[in-house]
Protein backbone atom coordinates (compact mmCIF):
# COMPACT_ATOMS: atom_id res chain seq x y z
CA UNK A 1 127.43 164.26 92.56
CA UNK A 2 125.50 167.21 93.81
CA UNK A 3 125.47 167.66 97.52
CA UNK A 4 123.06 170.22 98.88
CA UNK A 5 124.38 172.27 101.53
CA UNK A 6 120.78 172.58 103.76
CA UNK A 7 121.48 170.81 107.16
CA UNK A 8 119.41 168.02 108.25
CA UNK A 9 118.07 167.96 112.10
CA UNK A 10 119.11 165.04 113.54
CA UNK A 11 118.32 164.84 117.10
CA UNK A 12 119.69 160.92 116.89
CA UNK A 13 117.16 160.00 120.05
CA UNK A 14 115.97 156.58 118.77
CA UNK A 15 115.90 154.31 121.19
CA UNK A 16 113.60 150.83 120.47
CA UNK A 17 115.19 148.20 121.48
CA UNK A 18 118.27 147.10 118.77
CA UNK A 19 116.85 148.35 115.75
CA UNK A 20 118.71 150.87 113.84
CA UNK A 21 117.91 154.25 113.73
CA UNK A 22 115.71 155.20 110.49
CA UNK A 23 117.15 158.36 110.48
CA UNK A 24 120.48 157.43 110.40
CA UNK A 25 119.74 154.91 107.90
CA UNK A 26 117.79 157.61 105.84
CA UNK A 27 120.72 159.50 105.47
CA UNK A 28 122.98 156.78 104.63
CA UNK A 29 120.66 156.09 101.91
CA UNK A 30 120.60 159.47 100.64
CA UNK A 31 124.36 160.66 100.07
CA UNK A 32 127.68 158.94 101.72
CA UNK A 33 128.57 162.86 103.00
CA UNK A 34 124.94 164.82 103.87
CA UNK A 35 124.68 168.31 106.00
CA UNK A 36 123.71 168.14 109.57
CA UNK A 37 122.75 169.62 112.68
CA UNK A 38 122.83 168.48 116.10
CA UNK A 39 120.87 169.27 119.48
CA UNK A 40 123.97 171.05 120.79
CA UNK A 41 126.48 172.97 119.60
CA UNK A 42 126.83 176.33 117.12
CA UNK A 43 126.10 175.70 113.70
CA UNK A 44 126.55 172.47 111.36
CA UNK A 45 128.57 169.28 110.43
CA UNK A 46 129.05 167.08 107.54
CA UNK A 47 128.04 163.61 108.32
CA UNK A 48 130.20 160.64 106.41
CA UNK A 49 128.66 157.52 106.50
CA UNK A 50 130.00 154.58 104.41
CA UNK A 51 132.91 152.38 105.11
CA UNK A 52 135.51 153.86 103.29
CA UNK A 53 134.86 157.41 103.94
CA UNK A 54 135.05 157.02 107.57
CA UNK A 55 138.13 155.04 107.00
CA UNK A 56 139.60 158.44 105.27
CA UNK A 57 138.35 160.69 107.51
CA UNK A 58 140.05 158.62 110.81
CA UNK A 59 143.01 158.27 109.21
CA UNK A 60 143.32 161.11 107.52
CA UNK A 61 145.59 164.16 109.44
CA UNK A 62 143.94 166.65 107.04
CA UNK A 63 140.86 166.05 110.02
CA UNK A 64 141.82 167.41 113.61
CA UNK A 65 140.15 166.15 116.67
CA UNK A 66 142.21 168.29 118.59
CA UNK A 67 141.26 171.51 116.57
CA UNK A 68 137.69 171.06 118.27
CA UNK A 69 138.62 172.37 121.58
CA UNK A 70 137.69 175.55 122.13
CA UNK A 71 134.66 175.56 119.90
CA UNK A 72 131.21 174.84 120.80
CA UNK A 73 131.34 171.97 118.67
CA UNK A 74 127.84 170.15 117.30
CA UNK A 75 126.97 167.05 119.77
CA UNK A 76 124.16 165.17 121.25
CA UNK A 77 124.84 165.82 125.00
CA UNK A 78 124.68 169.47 126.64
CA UNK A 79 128.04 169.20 128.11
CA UNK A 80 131.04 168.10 125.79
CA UNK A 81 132.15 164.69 127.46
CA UNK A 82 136.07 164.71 126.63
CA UNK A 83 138.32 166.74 128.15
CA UNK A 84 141.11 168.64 126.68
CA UNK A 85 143.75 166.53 127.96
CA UNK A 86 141.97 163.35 126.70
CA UNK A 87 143.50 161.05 124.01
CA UNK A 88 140.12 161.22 122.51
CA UNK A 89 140.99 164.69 121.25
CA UNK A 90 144.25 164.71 120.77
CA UNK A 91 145.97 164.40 117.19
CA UNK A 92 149.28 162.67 116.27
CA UNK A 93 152.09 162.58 117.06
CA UNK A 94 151.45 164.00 120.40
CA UNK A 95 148.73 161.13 120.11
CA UNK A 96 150.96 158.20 118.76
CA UNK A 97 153.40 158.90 121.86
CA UNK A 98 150.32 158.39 124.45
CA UNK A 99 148.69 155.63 122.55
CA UNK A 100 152.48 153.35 122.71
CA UNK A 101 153.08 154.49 126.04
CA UNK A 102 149.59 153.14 127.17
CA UNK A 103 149.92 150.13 124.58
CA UNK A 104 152.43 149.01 127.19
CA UNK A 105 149.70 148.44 129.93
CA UNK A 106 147.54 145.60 127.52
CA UNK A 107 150.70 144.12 126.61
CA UNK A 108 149.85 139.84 126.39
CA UNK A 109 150.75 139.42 129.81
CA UNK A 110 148.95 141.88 131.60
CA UNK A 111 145.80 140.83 129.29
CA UNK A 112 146.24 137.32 130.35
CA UNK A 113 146.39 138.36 133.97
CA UNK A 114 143.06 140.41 133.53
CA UNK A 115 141.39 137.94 131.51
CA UNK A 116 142.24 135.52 134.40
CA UNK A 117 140.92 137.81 136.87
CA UNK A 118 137.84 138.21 134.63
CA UNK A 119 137.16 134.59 134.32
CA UNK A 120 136.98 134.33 138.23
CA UNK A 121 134.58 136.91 138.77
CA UNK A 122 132.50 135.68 135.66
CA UNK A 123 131.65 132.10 137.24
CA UNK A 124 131.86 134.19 141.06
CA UNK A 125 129.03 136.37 139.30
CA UNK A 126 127.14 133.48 137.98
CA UNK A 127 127.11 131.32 140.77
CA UNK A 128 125.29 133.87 142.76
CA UNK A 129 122.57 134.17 140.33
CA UNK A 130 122.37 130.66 140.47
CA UNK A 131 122.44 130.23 143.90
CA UNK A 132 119.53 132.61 143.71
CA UNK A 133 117.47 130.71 141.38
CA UNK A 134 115.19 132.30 138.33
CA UNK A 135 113.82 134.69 137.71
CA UNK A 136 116.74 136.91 137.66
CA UNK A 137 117.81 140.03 136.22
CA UNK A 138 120.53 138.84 133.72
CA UNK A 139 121.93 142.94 133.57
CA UNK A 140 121.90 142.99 137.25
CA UNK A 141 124.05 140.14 138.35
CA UNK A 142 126.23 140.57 135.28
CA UNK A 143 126.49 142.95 132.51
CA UNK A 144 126.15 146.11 135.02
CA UNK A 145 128.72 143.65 137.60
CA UNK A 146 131.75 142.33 135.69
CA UNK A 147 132.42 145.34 133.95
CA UNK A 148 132.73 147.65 136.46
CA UNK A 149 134.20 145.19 138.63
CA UNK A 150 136.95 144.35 136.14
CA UNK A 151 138.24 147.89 135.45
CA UNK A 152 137.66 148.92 139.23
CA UNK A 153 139.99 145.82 139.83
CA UNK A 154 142.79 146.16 136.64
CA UNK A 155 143.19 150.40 138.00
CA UNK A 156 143.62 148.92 141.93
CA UNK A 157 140.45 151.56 142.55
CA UNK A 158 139.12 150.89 146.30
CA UNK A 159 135.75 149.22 147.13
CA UNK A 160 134.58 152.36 148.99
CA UNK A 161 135.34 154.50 145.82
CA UNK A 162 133.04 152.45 143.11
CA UNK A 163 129.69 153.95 143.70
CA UNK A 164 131.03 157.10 143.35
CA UNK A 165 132.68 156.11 140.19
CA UNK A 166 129.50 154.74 138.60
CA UNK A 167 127.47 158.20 139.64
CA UNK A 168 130.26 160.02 137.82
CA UNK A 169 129.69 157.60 134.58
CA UNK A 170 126.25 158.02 134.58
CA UNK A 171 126.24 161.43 135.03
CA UNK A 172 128.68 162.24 132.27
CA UNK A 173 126.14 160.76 129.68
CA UNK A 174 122.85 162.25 130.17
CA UNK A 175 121.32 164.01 127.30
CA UNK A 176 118.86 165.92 128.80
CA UNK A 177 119.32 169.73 128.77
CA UNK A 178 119.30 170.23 132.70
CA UNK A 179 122.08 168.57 133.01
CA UNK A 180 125.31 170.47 131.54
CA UNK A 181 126.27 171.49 135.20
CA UNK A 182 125.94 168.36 136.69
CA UNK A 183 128.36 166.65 134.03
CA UNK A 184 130.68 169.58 134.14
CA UNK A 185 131.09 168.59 138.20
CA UNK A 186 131.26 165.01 137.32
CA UNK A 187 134.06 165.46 135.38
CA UNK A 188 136.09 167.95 137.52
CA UNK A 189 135.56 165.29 140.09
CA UNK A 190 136.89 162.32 138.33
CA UNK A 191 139.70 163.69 137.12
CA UNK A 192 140.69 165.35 140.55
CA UNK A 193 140.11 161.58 142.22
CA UNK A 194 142.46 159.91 139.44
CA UNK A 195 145.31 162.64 140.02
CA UNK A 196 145.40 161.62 143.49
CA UNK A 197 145.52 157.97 142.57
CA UNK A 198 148.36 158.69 140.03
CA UNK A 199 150.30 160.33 143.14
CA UNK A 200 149.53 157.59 145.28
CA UNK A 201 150.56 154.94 143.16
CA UNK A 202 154.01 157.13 142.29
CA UNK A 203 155.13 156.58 145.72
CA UNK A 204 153.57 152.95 146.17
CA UNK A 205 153.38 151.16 143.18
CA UNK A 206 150.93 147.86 143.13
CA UNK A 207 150.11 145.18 140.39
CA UNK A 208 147.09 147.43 138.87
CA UNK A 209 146.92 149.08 135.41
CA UNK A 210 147.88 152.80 136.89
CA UNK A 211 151.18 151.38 138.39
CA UNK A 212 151.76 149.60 135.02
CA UNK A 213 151.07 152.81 132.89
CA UNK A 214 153.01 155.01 135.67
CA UNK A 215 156.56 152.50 134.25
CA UNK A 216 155.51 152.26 130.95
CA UNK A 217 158.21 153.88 129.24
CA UNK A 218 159.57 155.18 126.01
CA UNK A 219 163.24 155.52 126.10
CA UNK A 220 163.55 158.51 128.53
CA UNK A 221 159.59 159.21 127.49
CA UNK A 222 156.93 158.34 130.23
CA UNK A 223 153.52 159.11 130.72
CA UNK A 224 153.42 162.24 132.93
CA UNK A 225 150.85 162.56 135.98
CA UNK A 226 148.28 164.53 134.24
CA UNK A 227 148.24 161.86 131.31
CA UNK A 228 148.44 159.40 133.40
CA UNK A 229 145.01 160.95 135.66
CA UNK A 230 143.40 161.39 132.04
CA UNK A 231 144.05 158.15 130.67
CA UNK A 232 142.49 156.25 133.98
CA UNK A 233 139.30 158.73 133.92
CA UNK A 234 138.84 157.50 130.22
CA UNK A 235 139.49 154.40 130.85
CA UNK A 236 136.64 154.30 133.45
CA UNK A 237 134.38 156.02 131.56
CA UNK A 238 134.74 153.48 128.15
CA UNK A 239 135.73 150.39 130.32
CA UNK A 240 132.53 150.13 132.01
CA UNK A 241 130.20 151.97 129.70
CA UNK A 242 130.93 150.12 125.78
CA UNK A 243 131.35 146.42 127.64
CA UNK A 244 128.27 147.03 130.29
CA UNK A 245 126.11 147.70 127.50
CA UNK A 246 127.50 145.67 125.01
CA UNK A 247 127.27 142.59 127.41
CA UNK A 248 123.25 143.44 127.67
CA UNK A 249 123.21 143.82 124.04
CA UNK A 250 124.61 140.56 122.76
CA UNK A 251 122.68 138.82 125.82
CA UNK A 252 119.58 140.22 124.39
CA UNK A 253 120.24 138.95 120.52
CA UNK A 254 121.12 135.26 121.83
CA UNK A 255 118.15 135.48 123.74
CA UNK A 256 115.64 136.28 121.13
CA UNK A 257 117.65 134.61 118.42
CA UNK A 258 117.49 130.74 119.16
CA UNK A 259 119.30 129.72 116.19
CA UNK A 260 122.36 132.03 117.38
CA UNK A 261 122.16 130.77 120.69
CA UNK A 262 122.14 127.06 119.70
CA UNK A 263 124.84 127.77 117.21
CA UNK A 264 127.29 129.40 119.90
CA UNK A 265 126.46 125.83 121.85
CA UNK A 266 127.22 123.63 119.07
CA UNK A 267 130.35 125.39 117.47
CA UNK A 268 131.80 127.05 121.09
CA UNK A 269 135.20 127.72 118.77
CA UNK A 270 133.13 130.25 116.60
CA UNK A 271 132.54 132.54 119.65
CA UNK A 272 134.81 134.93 118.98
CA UNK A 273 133.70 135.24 115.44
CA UNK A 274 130.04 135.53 116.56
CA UNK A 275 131.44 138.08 118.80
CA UNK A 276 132.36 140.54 115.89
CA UNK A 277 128.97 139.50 113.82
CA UNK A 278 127.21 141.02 116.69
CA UNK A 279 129.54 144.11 117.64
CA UNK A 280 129.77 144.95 114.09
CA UNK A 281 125.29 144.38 113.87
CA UNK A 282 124.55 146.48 117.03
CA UNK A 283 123.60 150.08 116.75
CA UNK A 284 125.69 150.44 120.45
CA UNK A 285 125.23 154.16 120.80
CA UNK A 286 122.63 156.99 119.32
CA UNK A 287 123.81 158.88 116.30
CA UNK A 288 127.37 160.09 116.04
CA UNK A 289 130.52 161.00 118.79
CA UNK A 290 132.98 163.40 118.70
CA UNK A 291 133.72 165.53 115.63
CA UNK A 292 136.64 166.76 113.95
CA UNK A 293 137.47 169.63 111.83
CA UNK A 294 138.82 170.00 108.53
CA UNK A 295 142.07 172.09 108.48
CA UNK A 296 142.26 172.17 104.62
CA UNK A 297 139.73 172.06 101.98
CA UNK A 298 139.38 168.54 101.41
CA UNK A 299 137.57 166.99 98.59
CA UNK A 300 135.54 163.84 99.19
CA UNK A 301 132.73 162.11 96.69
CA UNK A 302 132.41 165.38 94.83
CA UNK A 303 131.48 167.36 97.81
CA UNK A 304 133.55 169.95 98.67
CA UNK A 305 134.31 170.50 102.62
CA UNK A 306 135.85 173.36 103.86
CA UNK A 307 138.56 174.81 106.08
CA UNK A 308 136.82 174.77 109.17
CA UNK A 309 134.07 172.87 108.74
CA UNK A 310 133.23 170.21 111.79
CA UNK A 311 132.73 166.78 110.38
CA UNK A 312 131.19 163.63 112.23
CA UNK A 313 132.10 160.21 110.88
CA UNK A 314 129.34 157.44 112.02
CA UNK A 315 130.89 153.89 113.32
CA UNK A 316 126.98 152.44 112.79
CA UNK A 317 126.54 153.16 109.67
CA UNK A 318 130.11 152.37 108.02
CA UNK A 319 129.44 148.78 110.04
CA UNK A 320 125.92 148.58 107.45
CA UNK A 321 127.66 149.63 104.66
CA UNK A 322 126.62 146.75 101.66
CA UNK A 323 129.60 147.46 99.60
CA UNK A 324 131.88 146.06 102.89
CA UNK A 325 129.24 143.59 103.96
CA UNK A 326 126.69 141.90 102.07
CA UNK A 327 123.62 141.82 103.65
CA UNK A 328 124.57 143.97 106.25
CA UNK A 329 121.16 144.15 108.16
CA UNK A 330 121.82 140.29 108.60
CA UNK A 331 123.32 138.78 111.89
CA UNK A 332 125.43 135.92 109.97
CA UNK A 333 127.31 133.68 111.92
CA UNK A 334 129.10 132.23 109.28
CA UNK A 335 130.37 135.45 107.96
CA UNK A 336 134.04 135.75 107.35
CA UNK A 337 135.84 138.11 109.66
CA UNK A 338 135.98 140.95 108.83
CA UNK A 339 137.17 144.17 110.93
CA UNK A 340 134.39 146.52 112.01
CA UNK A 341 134.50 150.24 113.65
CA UNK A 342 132.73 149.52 116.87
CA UNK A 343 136.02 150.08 118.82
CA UNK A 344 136.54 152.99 116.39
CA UNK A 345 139.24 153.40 113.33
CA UNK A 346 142.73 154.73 113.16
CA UNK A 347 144.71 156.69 115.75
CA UNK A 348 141.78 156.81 117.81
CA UNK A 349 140.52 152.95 118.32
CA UNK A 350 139.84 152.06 121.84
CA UNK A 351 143.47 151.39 123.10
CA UNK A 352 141.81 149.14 125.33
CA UNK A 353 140.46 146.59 122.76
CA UNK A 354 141.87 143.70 124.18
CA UNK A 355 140.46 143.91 127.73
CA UNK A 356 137.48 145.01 126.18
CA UNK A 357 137.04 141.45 123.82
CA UNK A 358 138.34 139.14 127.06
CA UNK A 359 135.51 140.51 128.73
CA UNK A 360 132.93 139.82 126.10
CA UNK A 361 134.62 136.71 125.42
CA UNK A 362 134.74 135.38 129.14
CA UNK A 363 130.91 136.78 129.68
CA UNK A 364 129.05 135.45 126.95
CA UNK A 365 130.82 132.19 127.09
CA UNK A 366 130.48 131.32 130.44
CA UNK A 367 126.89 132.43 130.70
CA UNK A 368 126.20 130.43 127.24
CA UNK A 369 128.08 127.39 129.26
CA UNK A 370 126.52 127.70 132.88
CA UNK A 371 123.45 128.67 132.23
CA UNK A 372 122.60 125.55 128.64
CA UNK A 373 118.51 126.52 129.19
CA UNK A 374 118.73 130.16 129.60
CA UNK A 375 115.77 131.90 128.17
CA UNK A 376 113.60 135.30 128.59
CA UNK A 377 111.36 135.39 131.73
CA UNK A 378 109.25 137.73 129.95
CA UNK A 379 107.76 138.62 126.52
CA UNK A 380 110.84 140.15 124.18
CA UNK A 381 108.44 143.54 124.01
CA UNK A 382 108.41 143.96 127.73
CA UNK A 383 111.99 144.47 127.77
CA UNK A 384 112.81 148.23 129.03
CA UNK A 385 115.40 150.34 127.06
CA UNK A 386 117.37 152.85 128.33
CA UNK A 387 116.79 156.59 126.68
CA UNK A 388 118.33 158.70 129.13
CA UNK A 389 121.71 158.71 127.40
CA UNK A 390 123.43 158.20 124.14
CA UNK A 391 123.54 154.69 125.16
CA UNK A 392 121.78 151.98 123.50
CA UNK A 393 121.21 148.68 125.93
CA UNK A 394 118.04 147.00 127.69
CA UNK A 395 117.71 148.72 131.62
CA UNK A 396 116.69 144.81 132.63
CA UNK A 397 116.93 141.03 131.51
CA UNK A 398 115.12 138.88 133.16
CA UNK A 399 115.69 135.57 132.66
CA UNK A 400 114.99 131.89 133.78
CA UNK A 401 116.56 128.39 132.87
């Protein structure tokens, strides 16, 4: 194969409603590696885009997350959004050592604890928009609620501290070019808050995740305060953000989807399955994340990348790849499971998977449950979209039963 070497611009700023991206699909058409270039950052990337080269790029130690840092890497926001310190950038085995030590903390039992605690703010949560009576905003009273609540509650966070947790969030994933400085703060403040929580919970220990992750331990190996502060921040930041608008998302496909609503209602065992169909369908963020960088010439479907070249891998487009999943543009149900990359791939899936699915689990199925006549208040088109950030979920659902 030929591969020219021109960059594509891909500012990566669609944003209607669920669809996927045409550009992103354009380029997935074109080539499985294409040349790129990003709103931010110095120069160009190579983009990968099926299945199985994303699987060798994530797995593969000849790419370096942690060889990013220091460079003005290419990206979609102004300011870069992981720190230095985060396991987001960090390669193995320095890595491997964080990821068991943290593994420790969504061990079975402390998943079936949270999943407990989940379950009674779900029906808590749903009550209340009950009690309230339709219309109601279905992002409001839940998606935006149980979330937050649930990580706030699993890190032992105080009530007075949330709002200024979600401000940091939302901060920290604006695109628009004004507001580098802003983030920058944001994240200087979130990791100064979660240091102080680390000591705090060193000399008091309670029955949240931080206390748990403070024991975790390794032989003589534990997680030391600064890892500690770095895994809660990023925890935070993915905890609420991915299940928020994932929540919304799903919500939104049952809702203008009869046949997959009535089919979660019929066949309540297949919600888990349905689950996956619809994490693996949903374009959940714009474009690409973070980058890595080639540390060796690599060779790849004839294209050659170099030593130092920054290369993006997109999770969307290796979940719409045909020669994984036939008919991939199809929400099916029935399809046999199959893992997908919306958690991410390798050394650097979401360690936090499991909270992450009990959530999605206890919110769709007790809304499916409580609410057996749910349906849009309004026309599907008047639904509002956010396009502030990289994120892609409705800013309302209202809904009536």
């Amino acid at each position: 194969m030929t591969q020219s070497t021109e960059p594509t611009m891909c500012p990566f700023d669609f944003s209607a409603g669920l669809e996927f991206d045409p550009a992103l699909a354009e380029l997935m058409a074109r080539d499985s590696i294409t040349r790129i270039r990003l709103p931010y950052g110095d120069g160009a990337a190579w983009l990968i885009t099926d299945f199985e080269g994303v699987r060798q790029v994530t797995t593969d130690q000849r790419f370096s997350r942690a060889a990013i840092m220091g460079h003005d890497y290419p990206r979609l926001t102004p300011e870069p959004i992981v720190s230095p310190e985060s396991i987001n950038v960090m390669d193995p085995p320095h890595s491997s050592r964080l990821r068991r030590l943290a593994s420790q903390g969504f061990a079975r039992g402390h998943v079936e604890r949270m999943r407990q605690q989940i379950v009674r703010l779900a029906d808590t949560l749903l009550e209340e928009m009950a009690e309230q009576g339709p219309p109601a905003d279905l992002v409001q009273h839940l998606s935006n609620q149980l979330p937050q609540q649930t990580i706030y509650d699993v890190l032992g966070i105080p009530r007075e501290d949330w709002a200024r947790m979600q401000e940091y969030a939302r901060q920290l994933l604006e695109t628009g070019p004004d507001s580098r400085e802003t983030a920058a703060n944001a994240k200087a403040g979130l990791r100064s808050y979660f240091l102080e929580q680390v000591e705090q919970r060193r000399r008091t220990p309670g029955n949240d995740l931080i206390s748990a992750l403070a024991a975790a331990k390794d032989g003589d190996d534990v997680l030391d305060d600064e890892e500690l502060a770095v895994m809660a921040l990023t925890l935070v930041l993915s905890g609420q953000d991915t299940a928020t608008c994932q929540i919304s998302d799903i919500s939104y496909l049952l809702l203008t989807r009869p046949e997959l609503m009535e089919h979660l209602r019929s066949r309540p065992e297949s919600l888990t399955d349905v689950i996956n169909e619809l994490l693996r369908y949903i374009p959940f963020r714009k474009g690409v994340g973070i980058p890595r960088v080639a540390l060796e010439d690599v060779e790849m479907d004839g294209v050659r990348i170099r030593k130092g070249d920054f290369v993006h891998v997109s999770y969307l487009t290796a979940n719409r790849d045909p020669k994984r999943y036939p008919d991939p543009d199809v929400i099916d149900p029935e399809r046999p499971p199959m893992p997908h990359m919306t958690f991410g791939w390798g050394g650097h899936r979401c360690i936090a998977v499991p909270l992450a699915m009990a959530e999605l689990e206890v919110a769709i199925g007790r809304l499916v449950e409580r609410f057996p006549t749910l349906r849009l208040a309004v026309p599907a088109e008047e639904i509002r979209w956010d396009t502030e950030t990289i994120r892609r979920f409705p800013l309302e659902l209202p809904v009536t039963w």
